[in-house]
PDB file of N, CA and C in Angstrom:
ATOM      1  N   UNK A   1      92.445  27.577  28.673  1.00  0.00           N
ATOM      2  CA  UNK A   1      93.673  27.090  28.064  1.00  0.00           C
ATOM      3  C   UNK A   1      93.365  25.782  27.335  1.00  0.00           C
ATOM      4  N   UNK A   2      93.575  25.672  26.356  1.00  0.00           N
ATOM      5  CA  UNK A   2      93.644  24.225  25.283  1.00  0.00           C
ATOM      6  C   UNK A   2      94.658  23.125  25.740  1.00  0.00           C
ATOM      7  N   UNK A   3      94.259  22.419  24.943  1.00  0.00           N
ATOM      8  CA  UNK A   3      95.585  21.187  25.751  1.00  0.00           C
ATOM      9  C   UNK A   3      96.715  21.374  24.893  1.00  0.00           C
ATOM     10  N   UNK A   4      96.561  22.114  23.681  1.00  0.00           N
ATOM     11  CA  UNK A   4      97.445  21.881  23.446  1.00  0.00           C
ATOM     12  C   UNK A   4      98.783  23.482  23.208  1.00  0.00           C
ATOM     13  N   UNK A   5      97.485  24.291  23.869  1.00  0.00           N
ATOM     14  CA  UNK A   5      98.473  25.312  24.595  1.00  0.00           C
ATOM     15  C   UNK A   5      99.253  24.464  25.966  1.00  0.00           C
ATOM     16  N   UNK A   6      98.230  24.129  26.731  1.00  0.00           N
ATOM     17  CA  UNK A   6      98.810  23.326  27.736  1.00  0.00           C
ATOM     18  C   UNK A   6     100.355  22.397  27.512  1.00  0.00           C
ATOM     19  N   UNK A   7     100.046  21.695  26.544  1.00  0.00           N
ATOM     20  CA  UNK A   7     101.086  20.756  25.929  1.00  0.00           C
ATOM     21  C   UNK A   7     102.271  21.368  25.758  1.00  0.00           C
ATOM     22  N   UNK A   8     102.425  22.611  25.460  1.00  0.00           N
ATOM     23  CA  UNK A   8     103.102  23.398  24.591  1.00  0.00           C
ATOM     24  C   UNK A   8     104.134  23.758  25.502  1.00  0.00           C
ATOM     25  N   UNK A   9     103.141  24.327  26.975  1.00  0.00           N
ATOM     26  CA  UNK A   9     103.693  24.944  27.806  1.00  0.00           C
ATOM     27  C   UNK A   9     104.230  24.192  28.773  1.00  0.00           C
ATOM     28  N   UNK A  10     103.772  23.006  28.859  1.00  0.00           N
ATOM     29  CA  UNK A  10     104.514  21.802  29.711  1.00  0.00           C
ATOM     30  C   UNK A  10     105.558  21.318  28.908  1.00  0.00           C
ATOM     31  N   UNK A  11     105.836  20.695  27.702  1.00  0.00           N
ATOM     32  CA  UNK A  11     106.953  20.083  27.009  1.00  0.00           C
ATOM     33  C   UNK A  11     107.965  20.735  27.243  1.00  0.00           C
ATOM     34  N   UNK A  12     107.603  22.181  27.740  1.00  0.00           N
ATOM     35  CA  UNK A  12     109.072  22.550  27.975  1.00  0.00           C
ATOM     36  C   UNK A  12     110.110  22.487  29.388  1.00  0.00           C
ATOM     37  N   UNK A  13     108.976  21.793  30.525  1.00  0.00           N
ATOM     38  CA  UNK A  13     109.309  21.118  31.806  1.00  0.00           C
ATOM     39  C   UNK A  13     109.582  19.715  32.047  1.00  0.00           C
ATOM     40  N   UNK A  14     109.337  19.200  30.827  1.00  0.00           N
ATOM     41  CA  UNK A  14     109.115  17.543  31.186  1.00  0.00           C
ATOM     42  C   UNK A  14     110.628  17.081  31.268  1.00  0.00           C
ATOM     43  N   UNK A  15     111.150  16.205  32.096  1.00  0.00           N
ATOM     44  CA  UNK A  15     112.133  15.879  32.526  1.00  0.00           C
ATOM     45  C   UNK A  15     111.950  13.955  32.488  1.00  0.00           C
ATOM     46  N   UNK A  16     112.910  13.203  31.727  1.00  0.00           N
ATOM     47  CA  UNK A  16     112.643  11.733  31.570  1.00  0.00           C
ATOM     48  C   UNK A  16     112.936  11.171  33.127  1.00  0.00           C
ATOM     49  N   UNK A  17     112.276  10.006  33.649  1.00  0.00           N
ATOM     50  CA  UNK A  17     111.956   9.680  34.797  1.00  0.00           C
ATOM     51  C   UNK A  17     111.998   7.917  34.387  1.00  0.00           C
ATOM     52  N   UNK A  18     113.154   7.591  35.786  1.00  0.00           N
ATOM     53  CA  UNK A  18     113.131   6.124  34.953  1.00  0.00           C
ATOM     54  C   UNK A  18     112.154   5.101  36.264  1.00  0.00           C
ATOM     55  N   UNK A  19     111.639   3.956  35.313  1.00  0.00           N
ATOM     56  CA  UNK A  19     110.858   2.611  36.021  1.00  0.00           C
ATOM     57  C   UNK A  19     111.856   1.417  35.612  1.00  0.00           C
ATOM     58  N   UNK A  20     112.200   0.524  36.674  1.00  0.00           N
ATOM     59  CA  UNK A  20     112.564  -0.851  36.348  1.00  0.00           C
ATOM     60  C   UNK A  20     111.406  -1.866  37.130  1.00  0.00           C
ATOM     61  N   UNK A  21     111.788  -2.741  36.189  1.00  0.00           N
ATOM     62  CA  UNK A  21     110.455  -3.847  36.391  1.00  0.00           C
ATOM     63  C   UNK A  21     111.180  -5.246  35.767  1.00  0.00           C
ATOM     64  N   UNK A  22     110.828  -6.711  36.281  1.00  0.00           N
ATOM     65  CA  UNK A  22     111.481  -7.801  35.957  1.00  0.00           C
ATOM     66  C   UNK A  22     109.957  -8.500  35.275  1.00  0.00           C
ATOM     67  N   UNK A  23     110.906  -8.524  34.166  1.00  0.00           N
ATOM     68  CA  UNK A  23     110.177  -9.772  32.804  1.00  0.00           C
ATOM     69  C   UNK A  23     110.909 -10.967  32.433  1.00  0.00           C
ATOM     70  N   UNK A  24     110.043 -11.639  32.854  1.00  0.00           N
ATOM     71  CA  UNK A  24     110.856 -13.323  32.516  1.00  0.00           C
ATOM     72  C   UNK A  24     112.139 -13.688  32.885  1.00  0.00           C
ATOM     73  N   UNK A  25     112.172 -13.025  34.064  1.00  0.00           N
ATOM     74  CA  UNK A  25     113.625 -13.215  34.807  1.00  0.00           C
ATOM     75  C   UNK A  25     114.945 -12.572  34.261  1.00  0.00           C
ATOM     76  N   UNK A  26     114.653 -11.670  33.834  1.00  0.00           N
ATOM     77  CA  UNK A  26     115.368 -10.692  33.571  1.00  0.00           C
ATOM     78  C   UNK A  26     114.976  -8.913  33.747  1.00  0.00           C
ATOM     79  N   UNK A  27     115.706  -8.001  34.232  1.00  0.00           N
ATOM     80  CA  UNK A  27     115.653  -6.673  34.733  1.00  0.00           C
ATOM     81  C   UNK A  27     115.527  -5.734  33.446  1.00  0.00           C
ATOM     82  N   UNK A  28     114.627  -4.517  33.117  1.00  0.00           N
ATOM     83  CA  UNK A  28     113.892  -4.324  31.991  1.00  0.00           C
ATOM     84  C   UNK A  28     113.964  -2.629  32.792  1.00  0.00           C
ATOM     85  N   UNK A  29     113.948  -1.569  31.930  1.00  0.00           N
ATOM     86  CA  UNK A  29     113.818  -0.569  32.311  1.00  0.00           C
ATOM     87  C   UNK A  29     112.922   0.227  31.384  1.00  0.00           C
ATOM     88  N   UNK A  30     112.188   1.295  31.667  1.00  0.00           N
ATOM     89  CA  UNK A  30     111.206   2.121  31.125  1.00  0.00           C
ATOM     90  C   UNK A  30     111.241   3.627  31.328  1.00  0.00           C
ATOM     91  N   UNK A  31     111.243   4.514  30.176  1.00  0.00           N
ATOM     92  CA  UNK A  31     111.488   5.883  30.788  1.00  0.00           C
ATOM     93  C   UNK A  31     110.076   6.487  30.371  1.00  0.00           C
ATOM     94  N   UNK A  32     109.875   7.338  31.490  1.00  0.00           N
ATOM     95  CA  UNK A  32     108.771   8.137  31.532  1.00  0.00           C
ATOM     96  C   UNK A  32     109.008   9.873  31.184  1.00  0.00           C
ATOM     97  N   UNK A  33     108.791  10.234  30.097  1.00  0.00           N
ATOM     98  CA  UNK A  33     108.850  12.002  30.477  1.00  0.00           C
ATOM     99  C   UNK A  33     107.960  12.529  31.303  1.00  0.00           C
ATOM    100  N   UNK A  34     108.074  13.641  31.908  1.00  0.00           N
ATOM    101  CA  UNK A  34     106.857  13.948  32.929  1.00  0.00           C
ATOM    102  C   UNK A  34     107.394  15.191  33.579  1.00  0.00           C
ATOM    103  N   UNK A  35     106.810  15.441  34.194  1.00  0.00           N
ATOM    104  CA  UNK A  35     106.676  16.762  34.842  1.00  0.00           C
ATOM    105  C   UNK A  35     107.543  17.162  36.103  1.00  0.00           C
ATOM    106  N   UNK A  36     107.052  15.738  37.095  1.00  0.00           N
ATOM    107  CA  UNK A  36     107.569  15.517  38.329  1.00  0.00           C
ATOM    108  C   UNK A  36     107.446  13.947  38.467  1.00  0.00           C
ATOM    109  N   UNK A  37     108.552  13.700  39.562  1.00  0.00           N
ATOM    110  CA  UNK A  37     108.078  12.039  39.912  1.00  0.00           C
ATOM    111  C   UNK A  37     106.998  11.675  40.073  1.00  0.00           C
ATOM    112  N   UNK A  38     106.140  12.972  40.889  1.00  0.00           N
ATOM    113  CA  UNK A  38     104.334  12.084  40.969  1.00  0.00           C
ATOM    114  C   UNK A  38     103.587  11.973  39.490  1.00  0.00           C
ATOM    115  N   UNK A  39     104.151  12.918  38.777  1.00  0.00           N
ATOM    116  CA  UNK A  39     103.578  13.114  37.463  1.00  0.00           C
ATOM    117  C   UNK A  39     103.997  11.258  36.694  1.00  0.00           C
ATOM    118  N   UNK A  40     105.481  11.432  36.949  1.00  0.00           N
ATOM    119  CA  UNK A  40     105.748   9.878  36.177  1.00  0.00           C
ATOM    120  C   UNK A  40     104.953   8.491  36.939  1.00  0.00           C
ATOM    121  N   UNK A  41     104.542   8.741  38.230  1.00  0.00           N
ATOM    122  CA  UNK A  41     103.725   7.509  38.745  1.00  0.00           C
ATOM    123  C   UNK A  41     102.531   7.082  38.060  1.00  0.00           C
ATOM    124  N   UNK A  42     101.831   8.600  37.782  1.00  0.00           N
ATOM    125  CA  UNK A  42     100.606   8.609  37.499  1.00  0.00           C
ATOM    126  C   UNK A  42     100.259   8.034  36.228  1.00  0.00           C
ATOM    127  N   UNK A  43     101.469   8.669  35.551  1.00  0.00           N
ATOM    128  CA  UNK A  43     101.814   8.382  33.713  1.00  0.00           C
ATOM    129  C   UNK A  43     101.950   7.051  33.725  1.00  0.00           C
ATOM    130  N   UNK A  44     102.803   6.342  34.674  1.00  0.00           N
ATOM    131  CA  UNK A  44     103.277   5.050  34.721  1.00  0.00           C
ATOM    132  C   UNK A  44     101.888   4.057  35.033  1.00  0.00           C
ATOM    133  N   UNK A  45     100.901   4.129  35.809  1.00  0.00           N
ATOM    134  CA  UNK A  45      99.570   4.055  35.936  1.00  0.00           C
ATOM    135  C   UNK A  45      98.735   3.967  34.981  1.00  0.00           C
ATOM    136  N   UNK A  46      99.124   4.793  34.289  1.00  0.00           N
ATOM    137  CA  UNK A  46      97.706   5.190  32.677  1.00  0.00           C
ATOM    138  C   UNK A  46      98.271   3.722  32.292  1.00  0.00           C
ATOM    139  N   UNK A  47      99.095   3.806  31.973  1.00  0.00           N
ATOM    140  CA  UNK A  47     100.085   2.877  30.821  1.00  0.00           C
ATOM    141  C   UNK A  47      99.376   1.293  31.139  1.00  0.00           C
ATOM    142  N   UNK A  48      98.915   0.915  31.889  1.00  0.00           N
ATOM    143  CA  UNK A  48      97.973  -0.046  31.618  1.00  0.00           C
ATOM    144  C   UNK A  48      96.329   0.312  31.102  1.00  0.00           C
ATOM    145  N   UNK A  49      96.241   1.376  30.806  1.00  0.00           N
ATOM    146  CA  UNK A  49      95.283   1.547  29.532  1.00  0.00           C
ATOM    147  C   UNK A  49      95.802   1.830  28.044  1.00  0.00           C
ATOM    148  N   UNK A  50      97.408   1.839  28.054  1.00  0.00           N
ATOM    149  CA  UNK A  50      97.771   1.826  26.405  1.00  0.00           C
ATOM    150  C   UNK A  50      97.482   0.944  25.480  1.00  0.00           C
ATOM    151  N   UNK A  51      97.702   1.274  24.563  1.00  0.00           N
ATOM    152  CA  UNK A  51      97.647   0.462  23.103  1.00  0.00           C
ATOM    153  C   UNK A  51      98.402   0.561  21.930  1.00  0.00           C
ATOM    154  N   UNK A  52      98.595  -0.744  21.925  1.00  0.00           N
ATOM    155  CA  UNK A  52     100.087  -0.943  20.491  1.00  0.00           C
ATOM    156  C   UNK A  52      99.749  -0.037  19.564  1.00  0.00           C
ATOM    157  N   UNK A  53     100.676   0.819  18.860  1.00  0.00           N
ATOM    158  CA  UNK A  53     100.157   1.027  17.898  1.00  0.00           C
ATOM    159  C   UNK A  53     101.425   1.038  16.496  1.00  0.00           C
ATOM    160  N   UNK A  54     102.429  -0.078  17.093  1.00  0.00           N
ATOM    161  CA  UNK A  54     103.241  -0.404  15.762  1.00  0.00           C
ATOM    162  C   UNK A  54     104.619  -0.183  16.686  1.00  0.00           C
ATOM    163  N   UNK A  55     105.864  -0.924  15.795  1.00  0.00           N
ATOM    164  CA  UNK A  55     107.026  -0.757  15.928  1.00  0.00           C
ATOM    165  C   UNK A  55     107.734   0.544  15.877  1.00  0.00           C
ATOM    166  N   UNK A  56     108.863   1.248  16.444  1.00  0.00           N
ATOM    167  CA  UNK A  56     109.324   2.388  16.318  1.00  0.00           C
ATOM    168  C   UNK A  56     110.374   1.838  15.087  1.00  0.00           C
ATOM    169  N   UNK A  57     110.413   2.605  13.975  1.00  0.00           N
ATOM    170  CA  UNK A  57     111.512   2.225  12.912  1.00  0.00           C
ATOM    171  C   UNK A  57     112.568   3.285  12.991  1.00  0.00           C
ATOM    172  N   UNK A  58     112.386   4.573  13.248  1.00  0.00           N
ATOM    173  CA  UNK A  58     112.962   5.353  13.153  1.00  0.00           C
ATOM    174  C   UNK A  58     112.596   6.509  13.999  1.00  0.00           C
ATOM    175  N   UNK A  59     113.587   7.057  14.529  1.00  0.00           N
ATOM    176  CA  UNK A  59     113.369   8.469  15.613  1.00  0.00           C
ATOM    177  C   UNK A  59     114.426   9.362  14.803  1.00  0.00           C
ATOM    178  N   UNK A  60     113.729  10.866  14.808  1.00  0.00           N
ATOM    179  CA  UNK A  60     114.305  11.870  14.155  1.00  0.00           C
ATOM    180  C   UNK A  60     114.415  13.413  15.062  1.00  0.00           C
ATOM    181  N   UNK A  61     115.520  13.956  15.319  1.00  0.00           N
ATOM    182  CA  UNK A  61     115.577  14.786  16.311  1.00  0.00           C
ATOM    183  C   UNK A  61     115.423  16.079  15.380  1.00  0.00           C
ATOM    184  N   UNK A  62     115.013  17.140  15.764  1.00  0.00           N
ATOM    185  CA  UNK A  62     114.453  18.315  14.934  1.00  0.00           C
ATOM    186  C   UNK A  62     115.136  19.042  16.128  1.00  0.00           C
ATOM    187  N   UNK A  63     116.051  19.841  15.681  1.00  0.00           N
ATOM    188  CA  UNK A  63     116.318  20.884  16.384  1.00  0.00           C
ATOM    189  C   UNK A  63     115.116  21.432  17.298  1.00  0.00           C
ATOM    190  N   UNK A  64     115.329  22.377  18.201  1.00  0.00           N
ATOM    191  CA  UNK A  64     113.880  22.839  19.170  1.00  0.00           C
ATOM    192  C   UNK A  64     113.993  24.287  18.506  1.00  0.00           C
ATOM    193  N   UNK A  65     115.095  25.511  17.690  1.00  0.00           N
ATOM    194  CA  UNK A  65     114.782  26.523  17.315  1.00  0.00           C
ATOM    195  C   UNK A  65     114.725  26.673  15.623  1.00  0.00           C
ATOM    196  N   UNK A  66     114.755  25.319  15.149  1.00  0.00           N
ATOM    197  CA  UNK A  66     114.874  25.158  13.602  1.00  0.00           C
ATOM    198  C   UNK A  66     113.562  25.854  12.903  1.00  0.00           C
ATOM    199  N   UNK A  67     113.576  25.630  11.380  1.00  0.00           N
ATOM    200  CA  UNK A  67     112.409  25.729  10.897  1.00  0.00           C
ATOM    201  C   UNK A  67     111.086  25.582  10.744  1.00  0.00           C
ATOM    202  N   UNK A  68     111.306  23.921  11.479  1.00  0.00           N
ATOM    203  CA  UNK A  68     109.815  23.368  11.065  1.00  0.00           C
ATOM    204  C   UNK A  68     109.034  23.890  12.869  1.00  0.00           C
ATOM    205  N   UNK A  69     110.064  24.256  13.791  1.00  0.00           N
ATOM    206  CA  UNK A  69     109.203  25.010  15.149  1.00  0.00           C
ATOM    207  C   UNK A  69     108.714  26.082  14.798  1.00  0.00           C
ATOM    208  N   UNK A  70     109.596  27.270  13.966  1.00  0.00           N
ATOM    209  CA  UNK A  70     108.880  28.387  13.099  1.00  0.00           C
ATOM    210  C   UNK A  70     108.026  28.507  12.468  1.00  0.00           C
ATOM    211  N   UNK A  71     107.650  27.522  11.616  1.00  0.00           N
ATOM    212  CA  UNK A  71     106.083  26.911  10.567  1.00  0.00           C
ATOM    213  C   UNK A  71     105.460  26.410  11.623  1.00  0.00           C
ATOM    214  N   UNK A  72     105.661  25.908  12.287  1.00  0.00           N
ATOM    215  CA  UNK A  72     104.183  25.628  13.869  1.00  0.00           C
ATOM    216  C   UNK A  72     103.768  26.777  14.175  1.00  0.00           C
ATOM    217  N   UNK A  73     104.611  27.694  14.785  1.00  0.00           N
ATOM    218  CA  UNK A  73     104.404  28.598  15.319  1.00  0.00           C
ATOM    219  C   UNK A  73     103.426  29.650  13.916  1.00  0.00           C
ATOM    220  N   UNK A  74     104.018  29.729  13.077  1.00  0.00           N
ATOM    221  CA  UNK A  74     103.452  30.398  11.971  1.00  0.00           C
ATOM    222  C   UNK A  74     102.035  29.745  11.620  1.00  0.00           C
ATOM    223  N   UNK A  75     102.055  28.829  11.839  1.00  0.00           N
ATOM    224  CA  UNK A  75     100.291  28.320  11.329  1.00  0.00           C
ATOM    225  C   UNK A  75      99.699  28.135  12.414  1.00  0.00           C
ATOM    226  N   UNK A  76     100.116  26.971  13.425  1.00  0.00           N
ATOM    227  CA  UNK A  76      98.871  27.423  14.505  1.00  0.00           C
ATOM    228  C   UNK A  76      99.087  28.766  15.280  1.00  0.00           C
ATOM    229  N   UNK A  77      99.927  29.199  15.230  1.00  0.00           N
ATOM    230  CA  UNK A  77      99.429  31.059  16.037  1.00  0.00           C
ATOM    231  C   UNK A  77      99.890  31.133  17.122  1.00  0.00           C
ATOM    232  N   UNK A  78     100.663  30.271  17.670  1.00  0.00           N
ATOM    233  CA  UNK A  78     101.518  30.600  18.911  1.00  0.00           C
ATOM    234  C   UNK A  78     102.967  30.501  18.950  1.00  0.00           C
TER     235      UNK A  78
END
């Protein structure tokens, strides 16, 4: 299995999982998608090996049975 068969076949279990944590004296929350709660610990774990990689400017929701899932499916083959 590929990861990103793998990927494919998990995104459709992942369930958001929340962390709170205090920064500079104030209460701060973090959501994890994941699998299971042990899954979000573990995830929550990595996350001190992340890296910036820019501001979010914009989030765009794509339907899950629209077109552009049909052209995935149509070019990579699953």
């Amino acid at each position: 299995m590929t990861s990103r068969t793998r990927s494919a076949n998990l995104s459709e279990s992942f369930k958001p999982y929340l962390f709170e944590y205090r920064h500079q004296g104030a209460d701060w929350g973090i959501e994890i998608l994941a699998t299971s709660p042990a899954d979000a610990q573990e995830r929550l774990k990595a996350l001190a090996w992340a890296r910036y990689k820019g501001e979010t400017v914009a989030k765009i929701k794509v339907p899950g049975g629209g077109a552009l899932s049909f052209l995935r499916r149509l070019i990579v083959g699953r």
